[in-house]
C-alpha atoms as a PDB file:
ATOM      1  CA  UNK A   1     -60.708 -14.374  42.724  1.00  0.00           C
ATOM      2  CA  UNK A   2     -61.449 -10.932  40.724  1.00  0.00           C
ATOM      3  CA  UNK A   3     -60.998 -10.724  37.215  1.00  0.00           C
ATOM      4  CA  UNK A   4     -58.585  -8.023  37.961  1.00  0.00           C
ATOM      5  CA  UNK A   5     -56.330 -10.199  40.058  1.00  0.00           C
ATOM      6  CA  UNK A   6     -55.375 -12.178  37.219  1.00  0.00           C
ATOM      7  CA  UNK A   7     -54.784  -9.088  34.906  1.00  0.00           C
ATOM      8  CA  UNK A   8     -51.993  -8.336  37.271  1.00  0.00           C
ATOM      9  CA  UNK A   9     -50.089 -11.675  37.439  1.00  0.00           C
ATOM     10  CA  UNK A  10     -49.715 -10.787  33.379  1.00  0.00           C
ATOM     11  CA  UNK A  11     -46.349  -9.115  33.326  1.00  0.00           C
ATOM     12  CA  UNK A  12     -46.640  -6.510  30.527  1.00  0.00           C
ATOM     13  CA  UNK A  13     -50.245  -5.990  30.360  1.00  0.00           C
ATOM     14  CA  UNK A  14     -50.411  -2.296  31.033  1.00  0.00           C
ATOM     15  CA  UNK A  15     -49.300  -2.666  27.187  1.00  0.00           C
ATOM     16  CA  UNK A  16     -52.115  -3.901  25.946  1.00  0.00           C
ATOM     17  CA  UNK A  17     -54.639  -0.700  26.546  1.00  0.00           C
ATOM     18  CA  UNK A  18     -52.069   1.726  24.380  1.00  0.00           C
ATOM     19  CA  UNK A  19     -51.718  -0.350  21.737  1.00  0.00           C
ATOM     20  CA  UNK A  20     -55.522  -0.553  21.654  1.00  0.00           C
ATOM     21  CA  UNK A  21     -55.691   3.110  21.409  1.00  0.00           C
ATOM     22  CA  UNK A  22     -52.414   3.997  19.552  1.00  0.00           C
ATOM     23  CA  UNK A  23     -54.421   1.616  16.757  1.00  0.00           C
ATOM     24  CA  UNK A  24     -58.116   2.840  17.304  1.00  0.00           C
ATOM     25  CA  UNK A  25     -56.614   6.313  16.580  1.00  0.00           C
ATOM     26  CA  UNK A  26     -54.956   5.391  13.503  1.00  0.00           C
ATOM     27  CA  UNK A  27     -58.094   4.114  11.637  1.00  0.00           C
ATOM     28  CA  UNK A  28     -60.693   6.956  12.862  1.00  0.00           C
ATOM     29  CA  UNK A  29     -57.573   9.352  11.281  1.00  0.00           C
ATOM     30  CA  UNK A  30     -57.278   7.276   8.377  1.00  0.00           C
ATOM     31  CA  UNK A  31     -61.147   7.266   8.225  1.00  0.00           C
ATOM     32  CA  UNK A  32     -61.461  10.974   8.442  1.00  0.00           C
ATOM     33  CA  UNK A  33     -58.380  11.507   6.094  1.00  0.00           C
ATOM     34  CA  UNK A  34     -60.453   9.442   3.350  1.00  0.00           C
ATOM     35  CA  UNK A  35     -63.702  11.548   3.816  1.00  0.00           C
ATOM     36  CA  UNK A  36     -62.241  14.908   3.492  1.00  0.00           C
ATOM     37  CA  UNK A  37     -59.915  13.878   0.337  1.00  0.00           C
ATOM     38  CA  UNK A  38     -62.849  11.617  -1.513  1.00  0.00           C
ATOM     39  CA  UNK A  39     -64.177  12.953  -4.458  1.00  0.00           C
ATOM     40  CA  UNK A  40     -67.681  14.160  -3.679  1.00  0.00           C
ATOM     41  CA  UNK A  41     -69.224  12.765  -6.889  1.00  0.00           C
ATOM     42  CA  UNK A  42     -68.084   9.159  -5.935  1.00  0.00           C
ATOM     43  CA  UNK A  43     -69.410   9.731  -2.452  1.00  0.00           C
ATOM     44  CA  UNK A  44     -72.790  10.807  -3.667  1.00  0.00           C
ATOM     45  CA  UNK A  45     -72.543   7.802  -6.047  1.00  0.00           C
ATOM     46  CA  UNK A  46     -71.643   4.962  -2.856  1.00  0.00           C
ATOM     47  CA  UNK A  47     -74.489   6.764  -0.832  1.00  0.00           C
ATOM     48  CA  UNK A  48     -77.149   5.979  -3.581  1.00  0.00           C
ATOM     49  CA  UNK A  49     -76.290   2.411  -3.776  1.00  0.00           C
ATOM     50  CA  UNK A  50     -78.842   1.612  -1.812  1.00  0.00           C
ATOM     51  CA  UNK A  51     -81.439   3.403  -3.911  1.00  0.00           C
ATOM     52  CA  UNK A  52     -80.652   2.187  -7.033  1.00  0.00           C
END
């Protein structure tokens, strides 16, 4: 029996997938929202952490 057979005995799976995304999307605009608004001087500071 194929994996996908038993994906379609779940009832409500179709569910699963856009929640997945509806999250996924939610971070990567958090993560963007954080990079525009940071403050460049602690930026440059984090990205020399490394260095120092």
């Amino acid at each position: 029996m194929k994996f996908k057979n038993y994906l379609e005995q779940i009832n409500g799976v179709e569910i699963y997938p856009m929640i997945s995304l509806i999250i996924f999307g939610a971070i990567f605009i958090a993560v963007l929202a954080y990079a525009f608004t940071a403050d460049k001087k602690s930026m440059n500071d984090k990205a020399n952490i490394p260095l120092n």
